[in-house]
PDB file of N, CA and C in Angstrom:
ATOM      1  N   UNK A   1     -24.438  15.998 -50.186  1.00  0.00           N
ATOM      2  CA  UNK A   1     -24.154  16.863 -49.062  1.00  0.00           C
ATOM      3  C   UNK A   1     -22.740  16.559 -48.569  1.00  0.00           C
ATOM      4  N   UNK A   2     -22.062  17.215 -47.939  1.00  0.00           N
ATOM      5  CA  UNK A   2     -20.336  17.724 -48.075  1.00  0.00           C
ATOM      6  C   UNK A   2     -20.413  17.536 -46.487  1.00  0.00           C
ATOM      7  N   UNK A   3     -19.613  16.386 -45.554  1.00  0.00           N
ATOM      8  CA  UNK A   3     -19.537  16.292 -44.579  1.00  0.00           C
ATOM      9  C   UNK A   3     -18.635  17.798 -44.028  1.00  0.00           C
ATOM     10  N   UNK A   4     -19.141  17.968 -42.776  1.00  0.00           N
ATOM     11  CA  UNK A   4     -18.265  19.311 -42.130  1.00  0.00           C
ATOM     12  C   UNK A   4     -17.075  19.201 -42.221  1.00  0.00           C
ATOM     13  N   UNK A   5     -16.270  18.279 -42.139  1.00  0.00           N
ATOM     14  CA  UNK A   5     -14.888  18.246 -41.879  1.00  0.00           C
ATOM     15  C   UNK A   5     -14.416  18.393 -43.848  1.00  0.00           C
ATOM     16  N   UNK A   6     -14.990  18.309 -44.600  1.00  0.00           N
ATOM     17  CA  UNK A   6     -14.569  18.512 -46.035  1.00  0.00           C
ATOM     18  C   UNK A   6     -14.680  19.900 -45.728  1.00  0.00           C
ATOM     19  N   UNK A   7     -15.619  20.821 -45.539  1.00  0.00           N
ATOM     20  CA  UNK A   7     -15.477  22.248 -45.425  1.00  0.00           C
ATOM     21  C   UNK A   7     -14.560  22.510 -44.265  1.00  0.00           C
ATOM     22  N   UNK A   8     -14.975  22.640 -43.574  1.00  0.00           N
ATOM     23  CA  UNK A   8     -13.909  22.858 -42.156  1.00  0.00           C
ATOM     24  C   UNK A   8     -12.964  22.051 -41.653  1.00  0.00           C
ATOM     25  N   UNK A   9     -11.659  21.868 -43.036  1.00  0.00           N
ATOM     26  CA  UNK A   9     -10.569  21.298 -42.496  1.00  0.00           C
ATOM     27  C   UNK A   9      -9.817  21.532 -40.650  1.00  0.00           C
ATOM     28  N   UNK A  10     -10.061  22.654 -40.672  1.00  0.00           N
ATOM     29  CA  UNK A  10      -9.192  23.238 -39.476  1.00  0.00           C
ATOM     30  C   UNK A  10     -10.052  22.678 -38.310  1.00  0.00           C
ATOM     31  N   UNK A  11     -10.953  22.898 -38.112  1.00  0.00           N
ATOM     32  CA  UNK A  11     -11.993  22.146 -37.404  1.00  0.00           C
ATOM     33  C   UNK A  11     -11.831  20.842 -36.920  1.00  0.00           C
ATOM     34  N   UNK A  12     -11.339  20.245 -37.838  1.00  0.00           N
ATOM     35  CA  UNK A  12     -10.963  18.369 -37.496  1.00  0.00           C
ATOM     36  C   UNK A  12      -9.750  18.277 -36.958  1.00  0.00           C
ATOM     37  N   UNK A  13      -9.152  19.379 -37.395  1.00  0.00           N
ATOM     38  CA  UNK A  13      -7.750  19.348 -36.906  1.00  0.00           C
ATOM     39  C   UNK A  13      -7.691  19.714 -35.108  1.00  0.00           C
ATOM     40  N   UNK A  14      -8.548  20.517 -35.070  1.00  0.00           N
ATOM     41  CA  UNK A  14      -8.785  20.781 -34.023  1.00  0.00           C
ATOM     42  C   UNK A  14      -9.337  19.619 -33.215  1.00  0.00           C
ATOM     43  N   UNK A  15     -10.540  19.333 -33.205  1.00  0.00           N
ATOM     44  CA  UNK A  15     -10.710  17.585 -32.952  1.00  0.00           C
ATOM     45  C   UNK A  15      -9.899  16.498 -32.231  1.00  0.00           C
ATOM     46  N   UNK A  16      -8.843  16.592 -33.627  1.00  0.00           N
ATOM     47  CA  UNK A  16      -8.083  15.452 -33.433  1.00  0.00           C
ATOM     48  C   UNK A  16      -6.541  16.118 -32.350  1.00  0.00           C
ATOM     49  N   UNK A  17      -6.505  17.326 -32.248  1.00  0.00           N
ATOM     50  CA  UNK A  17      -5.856  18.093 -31.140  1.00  0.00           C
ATOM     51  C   UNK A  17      -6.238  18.057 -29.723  1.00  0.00           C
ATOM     52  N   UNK A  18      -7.488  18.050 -29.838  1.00  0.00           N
ATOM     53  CA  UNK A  18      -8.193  18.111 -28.449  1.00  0.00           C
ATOM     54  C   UNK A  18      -8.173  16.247 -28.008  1.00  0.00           C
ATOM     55  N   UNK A  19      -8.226  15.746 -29.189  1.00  0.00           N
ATOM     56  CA  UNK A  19      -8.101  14.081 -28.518  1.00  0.00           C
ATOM     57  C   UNK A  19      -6.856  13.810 -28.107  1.00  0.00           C
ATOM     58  N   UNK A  20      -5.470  14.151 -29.288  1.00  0.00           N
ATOM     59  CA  UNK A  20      -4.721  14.109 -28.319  1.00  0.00           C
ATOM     60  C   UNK A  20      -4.543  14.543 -27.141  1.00  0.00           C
ATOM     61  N   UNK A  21      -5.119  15.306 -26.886  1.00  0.00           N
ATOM     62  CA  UNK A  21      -4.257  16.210 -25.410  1.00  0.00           C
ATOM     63  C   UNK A  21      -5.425  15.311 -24.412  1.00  0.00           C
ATOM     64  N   UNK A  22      -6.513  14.491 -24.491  1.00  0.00           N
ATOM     65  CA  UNK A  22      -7.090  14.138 -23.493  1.00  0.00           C
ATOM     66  C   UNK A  22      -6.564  12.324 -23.345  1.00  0.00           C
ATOM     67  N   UNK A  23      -6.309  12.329 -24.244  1.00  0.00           N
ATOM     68  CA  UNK A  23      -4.986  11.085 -24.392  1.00  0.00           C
ATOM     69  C   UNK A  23      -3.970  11.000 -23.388  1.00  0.00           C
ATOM     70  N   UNK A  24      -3.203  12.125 -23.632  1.00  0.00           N
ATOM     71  CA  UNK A  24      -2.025  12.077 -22.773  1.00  0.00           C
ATOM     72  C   UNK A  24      -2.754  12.781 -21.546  1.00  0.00           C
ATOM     73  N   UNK A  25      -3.670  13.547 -21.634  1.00  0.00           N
ATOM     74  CA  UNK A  25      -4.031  13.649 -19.428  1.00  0.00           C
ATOM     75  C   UNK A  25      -4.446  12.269 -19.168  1.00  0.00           C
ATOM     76  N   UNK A  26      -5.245  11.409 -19.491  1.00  0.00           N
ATOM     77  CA  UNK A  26      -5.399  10.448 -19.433  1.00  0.00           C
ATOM     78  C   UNK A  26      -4.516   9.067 -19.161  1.00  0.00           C
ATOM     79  N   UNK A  27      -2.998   9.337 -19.786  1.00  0.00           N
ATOM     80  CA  UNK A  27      -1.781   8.672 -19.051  1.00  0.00           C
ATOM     81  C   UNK A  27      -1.110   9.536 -18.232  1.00  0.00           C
ATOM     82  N   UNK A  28      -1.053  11.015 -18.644  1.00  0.00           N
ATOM     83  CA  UNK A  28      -0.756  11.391 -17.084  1.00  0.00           C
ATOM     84  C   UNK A  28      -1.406  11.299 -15.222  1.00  0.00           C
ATOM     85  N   UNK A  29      -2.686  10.817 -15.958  1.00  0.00           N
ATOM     86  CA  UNK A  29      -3.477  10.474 -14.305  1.00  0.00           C
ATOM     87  C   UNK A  29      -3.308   9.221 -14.503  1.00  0.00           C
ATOM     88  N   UNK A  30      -2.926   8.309 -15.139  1.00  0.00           N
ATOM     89  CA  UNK A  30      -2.678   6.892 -14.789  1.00  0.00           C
ATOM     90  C   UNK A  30      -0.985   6.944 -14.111  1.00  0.00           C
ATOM     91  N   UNK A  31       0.012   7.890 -14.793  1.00  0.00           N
ATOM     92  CA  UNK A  31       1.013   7.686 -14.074  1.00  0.00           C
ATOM     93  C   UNK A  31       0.903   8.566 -12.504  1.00  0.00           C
ATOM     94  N   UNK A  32      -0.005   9.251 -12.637  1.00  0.00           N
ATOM     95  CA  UNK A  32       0.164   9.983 -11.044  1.00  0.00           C
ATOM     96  C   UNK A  32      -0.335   9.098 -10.081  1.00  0.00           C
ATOM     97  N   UNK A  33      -1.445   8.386 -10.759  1.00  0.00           N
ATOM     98  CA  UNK A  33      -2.146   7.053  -9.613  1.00  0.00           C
ATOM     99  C   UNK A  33      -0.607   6.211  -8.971  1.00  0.00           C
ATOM    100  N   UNK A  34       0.179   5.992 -10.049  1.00  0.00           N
ATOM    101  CA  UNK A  34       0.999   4.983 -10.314  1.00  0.00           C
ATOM    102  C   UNK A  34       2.111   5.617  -9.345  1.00  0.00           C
ATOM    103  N   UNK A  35       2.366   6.785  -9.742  1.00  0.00           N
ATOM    104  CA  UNK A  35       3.552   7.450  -8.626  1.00  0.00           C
ATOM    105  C   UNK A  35       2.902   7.804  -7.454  1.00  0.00           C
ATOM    106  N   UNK A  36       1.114   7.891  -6.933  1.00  0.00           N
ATOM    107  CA  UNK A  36       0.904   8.004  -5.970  1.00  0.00           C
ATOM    108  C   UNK A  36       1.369   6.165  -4.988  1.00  0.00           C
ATOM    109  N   UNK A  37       0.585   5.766  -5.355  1.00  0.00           N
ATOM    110  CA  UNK A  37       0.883   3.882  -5.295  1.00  0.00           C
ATOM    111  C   UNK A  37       2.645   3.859  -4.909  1.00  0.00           C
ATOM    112  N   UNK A  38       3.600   3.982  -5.524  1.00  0.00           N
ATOM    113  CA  UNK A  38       4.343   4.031  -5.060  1.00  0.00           C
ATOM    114  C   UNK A  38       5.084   4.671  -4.371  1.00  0.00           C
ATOM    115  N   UNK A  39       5.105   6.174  -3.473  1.00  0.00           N
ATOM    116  CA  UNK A  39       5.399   6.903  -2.979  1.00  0.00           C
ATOM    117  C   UNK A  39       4.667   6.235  -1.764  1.00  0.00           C
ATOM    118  N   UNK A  40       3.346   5.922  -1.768  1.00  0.00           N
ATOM    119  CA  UNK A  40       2.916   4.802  -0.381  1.00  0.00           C
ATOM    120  C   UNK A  40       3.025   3.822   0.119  1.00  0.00           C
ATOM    121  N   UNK A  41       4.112   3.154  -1.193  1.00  0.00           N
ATOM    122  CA  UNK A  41       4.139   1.901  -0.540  1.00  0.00           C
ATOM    123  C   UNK A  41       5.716   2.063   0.000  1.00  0.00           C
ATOM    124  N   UNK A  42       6.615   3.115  -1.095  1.00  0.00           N
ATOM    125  CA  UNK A  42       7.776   3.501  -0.431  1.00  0.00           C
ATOM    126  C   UNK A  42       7.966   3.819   1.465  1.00  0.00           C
ATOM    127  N   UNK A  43       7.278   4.546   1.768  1.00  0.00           N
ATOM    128  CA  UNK A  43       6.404   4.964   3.097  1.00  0.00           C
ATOM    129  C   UNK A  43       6.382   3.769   4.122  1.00  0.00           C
ATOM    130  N   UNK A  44       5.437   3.051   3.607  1.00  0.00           N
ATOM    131  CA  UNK A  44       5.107   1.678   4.277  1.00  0.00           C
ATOM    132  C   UNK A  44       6.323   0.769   4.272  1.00  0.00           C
ATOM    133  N   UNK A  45       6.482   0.517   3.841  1.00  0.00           N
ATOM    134  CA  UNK A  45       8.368  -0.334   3.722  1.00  0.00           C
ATOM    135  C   UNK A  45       9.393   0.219   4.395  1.00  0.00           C
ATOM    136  N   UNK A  46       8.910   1.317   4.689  1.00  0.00           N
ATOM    137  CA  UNK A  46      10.425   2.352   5.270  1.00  0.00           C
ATOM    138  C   UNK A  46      11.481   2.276   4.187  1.00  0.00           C
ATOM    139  N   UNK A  47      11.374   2.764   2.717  1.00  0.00           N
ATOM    140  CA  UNK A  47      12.295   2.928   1.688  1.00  0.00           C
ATOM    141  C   UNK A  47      13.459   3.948   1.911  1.00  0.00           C
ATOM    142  N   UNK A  48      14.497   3.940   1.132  1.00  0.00           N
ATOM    143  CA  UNK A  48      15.426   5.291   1.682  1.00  0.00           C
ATOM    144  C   UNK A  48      15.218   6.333   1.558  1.00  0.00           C
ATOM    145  N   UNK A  49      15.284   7.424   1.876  1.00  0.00           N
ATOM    146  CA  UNK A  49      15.201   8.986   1.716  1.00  0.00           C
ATOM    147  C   UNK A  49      15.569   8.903   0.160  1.00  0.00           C
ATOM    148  N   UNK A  50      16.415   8.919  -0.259  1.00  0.00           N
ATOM    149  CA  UNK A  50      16.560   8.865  -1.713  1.00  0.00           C
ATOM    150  C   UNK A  50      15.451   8.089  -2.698  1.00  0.00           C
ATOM    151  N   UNK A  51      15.283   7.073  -2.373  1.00  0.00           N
ATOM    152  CA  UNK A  51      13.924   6.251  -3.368  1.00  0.00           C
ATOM    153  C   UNK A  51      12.991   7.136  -2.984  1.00  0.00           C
ATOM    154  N   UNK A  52      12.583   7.618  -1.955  1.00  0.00           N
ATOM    155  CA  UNK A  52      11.446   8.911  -1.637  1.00  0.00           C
ATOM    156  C   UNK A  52      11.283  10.103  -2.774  1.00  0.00           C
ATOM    157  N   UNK A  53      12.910  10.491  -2.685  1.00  0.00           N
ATOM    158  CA  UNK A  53      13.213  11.974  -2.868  1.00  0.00           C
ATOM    159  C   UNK A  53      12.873  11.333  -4.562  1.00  0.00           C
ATOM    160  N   UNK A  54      13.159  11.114  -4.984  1.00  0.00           N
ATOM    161  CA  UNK A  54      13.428  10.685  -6.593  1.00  0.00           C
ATOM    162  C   UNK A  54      11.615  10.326  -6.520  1.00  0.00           C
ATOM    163  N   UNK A  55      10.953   9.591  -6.015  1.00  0.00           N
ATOM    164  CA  UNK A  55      10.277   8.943  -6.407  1.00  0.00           C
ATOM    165  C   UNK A  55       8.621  10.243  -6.247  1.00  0.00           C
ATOM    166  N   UNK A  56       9.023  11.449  -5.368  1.00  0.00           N
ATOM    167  CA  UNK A  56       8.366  12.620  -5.381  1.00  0.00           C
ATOM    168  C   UNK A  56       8.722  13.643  -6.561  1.00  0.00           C
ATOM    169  N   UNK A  57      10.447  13.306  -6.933  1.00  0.00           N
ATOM    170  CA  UNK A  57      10.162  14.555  -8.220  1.00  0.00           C
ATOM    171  C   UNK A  57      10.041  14.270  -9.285  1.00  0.00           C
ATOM    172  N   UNK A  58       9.541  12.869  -9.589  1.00  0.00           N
ATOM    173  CA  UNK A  58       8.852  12.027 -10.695  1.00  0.00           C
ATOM    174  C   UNK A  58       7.524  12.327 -10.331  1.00  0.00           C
ATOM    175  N   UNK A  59       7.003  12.672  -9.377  1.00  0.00           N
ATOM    176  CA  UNK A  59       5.520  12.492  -9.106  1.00  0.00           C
ATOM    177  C   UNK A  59       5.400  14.380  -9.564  1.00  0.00           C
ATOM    178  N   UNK A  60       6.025  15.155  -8.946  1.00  0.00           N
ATOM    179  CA  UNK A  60       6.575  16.747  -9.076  1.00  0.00           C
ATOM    180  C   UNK A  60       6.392  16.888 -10.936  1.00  0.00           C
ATOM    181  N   UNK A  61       7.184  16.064 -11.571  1.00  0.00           N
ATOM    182  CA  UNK A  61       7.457  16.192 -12.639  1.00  0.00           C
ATOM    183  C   UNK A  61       5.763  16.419 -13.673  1.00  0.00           C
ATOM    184  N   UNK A  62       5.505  14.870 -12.993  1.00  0.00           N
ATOM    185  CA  UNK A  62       3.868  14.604 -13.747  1.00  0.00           C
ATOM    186  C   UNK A  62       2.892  15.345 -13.427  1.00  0.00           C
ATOM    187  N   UNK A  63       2.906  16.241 -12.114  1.00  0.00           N
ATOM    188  CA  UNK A  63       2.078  16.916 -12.061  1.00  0.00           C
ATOM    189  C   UNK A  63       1.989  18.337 -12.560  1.00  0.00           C
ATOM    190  N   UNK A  64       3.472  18.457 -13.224  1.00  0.00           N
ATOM    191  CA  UNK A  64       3.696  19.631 -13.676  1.00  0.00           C
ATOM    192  C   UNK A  64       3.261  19.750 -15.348  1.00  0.00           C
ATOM    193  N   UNK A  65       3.453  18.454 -15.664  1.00  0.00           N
ATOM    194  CA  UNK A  65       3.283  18.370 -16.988  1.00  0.00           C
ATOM    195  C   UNK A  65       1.471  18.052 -17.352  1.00  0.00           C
ATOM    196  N   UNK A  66       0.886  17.145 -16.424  1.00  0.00           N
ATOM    197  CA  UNK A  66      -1.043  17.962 -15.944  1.00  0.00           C
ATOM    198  C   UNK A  66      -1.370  19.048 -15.880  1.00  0.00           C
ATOM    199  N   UNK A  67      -0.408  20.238 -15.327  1.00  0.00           N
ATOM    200  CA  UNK A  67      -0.788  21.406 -15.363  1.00  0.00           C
ATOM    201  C   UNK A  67      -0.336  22.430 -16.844  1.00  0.00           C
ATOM    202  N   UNK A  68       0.828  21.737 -17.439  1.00  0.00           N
ATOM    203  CA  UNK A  68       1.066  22.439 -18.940  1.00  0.00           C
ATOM    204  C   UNK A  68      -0.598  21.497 -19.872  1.00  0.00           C
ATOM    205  N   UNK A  69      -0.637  20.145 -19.636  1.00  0.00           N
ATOM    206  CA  UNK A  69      -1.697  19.805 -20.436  1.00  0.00           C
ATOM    207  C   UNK A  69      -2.884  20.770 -20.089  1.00  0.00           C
ATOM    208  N   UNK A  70      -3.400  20.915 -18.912  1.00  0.00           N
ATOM    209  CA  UNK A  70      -4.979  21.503 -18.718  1.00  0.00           C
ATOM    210  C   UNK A  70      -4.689  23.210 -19.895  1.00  0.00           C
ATOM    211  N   UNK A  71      -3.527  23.809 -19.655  1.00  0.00           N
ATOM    212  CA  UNK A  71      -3.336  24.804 -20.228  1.00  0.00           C
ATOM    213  C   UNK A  71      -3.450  24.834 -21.504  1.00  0.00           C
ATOM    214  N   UNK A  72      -2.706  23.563 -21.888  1.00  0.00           N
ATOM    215  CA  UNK A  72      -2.974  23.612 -23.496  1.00  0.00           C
ATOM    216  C   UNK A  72      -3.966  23.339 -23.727  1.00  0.00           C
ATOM    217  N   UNK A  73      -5.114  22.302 -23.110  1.00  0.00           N
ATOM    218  CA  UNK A  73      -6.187  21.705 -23.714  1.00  0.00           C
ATOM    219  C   UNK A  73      -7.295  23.727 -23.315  1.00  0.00           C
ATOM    220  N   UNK A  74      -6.615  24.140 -22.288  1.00  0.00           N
ATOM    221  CA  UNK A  74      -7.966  25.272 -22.403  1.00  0.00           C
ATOM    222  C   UNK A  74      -7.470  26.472 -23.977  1.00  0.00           C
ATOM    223  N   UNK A  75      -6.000  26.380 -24.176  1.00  0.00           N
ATOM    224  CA  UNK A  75      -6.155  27.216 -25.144  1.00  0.00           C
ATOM    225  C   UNK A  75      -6.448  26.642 -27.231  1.00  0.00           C
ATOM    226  N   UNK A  76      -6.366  25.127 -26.866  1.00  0.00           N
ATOM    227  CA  UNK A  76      -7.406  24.725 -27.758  1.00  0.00           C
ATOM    228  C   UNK A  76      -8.493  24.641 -27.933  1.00  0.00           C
ATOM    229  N   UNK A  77      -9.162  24.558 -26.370  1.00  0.00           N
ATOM    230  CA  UNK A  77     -10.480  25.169 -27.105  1.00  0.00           C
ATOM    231  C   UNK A  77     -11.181  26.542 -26.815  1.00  0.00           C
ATOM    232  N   UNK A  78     -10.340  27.189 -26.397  1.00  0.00           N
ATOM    233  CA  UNK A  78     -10.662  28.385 -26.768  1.00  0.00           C
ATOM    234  C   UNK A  78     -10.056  29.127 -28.549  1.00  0.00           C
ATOM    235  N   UNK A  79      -8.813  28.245 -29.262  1.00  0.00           N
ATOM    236  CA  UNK A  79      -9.065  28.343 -30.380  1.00  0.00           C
ATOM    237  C   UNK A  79      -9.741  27.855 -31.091  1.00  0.00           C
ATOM    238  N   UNK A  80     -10.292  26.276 -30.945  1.00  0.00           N
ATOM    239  CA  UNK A  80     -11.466  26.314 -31.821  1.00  0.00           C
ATOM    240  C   UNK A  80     -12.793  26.805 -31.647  1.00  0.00           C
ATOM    241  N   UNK A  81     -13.189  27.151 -30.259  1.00  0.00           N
ATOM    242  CA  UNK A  81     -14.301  28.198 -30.316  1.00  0.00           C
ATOM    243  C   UNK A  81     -14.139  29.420 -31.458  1.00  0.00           C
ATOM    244  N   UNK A  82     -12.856  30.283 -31.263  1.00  0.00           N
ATOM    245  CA  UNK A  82     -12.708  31.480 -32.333  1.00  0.00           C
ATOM    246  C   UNK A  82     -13.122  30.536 -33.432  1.00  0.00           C
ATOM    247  N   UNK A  83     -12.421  29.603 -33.974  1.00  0.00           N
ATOM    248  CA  UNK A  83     -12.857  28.936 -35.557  1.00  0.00           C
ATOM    249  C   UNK A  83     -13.610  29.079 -36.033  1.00  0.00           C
ATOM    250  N   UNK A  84     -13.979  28.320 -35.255  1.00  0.00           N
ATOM    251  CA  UNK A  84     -15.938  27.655 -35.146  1.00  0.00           C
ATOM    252  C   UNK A  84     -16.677  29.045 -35.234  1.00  0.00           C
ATOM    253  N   UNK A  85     -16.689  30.086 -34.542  1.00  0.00           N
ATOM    254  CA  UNK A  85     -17.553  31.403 -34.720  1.00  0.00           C
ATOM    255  C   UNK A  85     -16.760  31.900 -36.132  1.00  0.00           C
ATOM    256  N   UNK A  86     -15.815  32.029 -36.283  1.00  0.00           N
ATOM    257  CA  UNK A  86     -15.236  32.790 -37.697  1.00  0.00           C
ATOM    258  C   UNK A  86     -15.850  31.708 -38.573  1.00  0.00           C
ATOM    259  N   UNK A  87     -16.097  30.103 -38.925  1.00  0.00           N
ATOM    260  CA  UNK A  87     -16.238  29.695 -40.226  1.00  0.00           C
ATOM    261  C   UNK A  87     -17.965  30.084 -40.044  1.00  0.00           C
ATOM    262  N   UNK A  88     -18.998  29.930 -38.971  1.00  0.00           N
ATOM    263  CA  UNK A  88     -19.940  30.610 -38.758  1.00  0.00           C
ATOM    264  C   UNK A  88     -20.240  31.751 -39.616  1.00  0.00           C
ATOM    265  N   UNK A  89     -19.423  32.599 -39.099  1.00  0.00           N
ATOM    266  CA  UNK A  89     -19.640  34.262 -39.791  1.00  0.00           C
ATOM    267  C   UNK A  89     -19.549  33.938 -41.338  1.00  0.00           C
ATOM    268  N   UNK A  90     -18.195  33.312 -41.704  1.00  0.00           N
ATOM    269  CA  UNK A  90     -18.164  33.613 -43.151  1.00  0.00           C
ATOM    270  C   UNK A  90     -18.928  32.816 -43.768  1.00  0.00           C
ATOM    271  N   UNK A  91     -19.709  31.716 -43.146  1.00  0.00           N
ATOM    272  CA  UNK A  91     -20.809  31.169 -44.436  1.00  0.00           C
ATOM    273  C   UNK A  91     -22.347  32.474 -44.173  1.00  0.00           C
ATOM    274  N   UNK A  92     -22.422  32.552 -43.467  1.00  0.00           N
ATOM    275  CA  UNK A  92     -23.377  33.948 -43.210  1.00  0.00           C
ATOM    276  C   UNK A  92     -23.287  35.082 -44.435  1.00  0.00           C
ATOM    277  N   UNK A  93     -22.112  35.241 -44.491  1.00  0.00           N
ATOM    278  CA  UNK A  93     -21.346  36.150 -45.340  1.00  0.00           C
ATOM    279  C   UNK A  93     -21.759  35.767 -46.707  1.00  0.00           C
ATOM    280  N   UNK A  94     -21.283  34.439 -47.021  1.00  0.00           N
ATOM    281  CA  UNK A  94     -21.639  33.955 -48.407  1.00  0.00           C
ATOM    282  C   UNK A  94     -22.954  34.455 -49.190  1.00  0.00           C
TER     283      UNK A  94
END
């Protein structure tokens, strides 16, 4: 018997797409903890307007790049859903 991923190359690929991308949200919420943490402790210290300003559009930055990840991770799996129903159909087909 022929593991799925021998038939459905694209499939694994997909997989291993969707792990990356929960990889990197996964250091992107460790660096937002990390730029939250310091934007409070900046605060608490009375840091300069500048260590603030910088230290919000690093935080600006990461949250922008959380919001390109959620996007990509929804239009991977909404492509491997299509897959997954197309390699479906065509063994049906067979």
């Amino acid at each position: 018997m022929e593991k799925q991923t021998d038939e459905c190359p694209d499939i694994s690929t997909f997989e291993r797409l969707v792990d990356q991308n929960w990889n990197e949200r996964k250091h992107l919420a460790e660096t937002e903890f990390e730029m939250r943490s310091e934007i409070q402790s900046l605060v608490q210290r009375k840091g300069s307007l500048e260590e603030f300003q910088k230290a919000r559009g690093r935080e600006n930055e990461c949250r922008a790049s959380l919001a390109r990840n959620n996007s990509d991770y929804d239009a991977l799996i909404e492509e491997w859903a299509v897959e997954t129903q197309k390699v479906s159909a065509d063994k049906l087909q067979e």
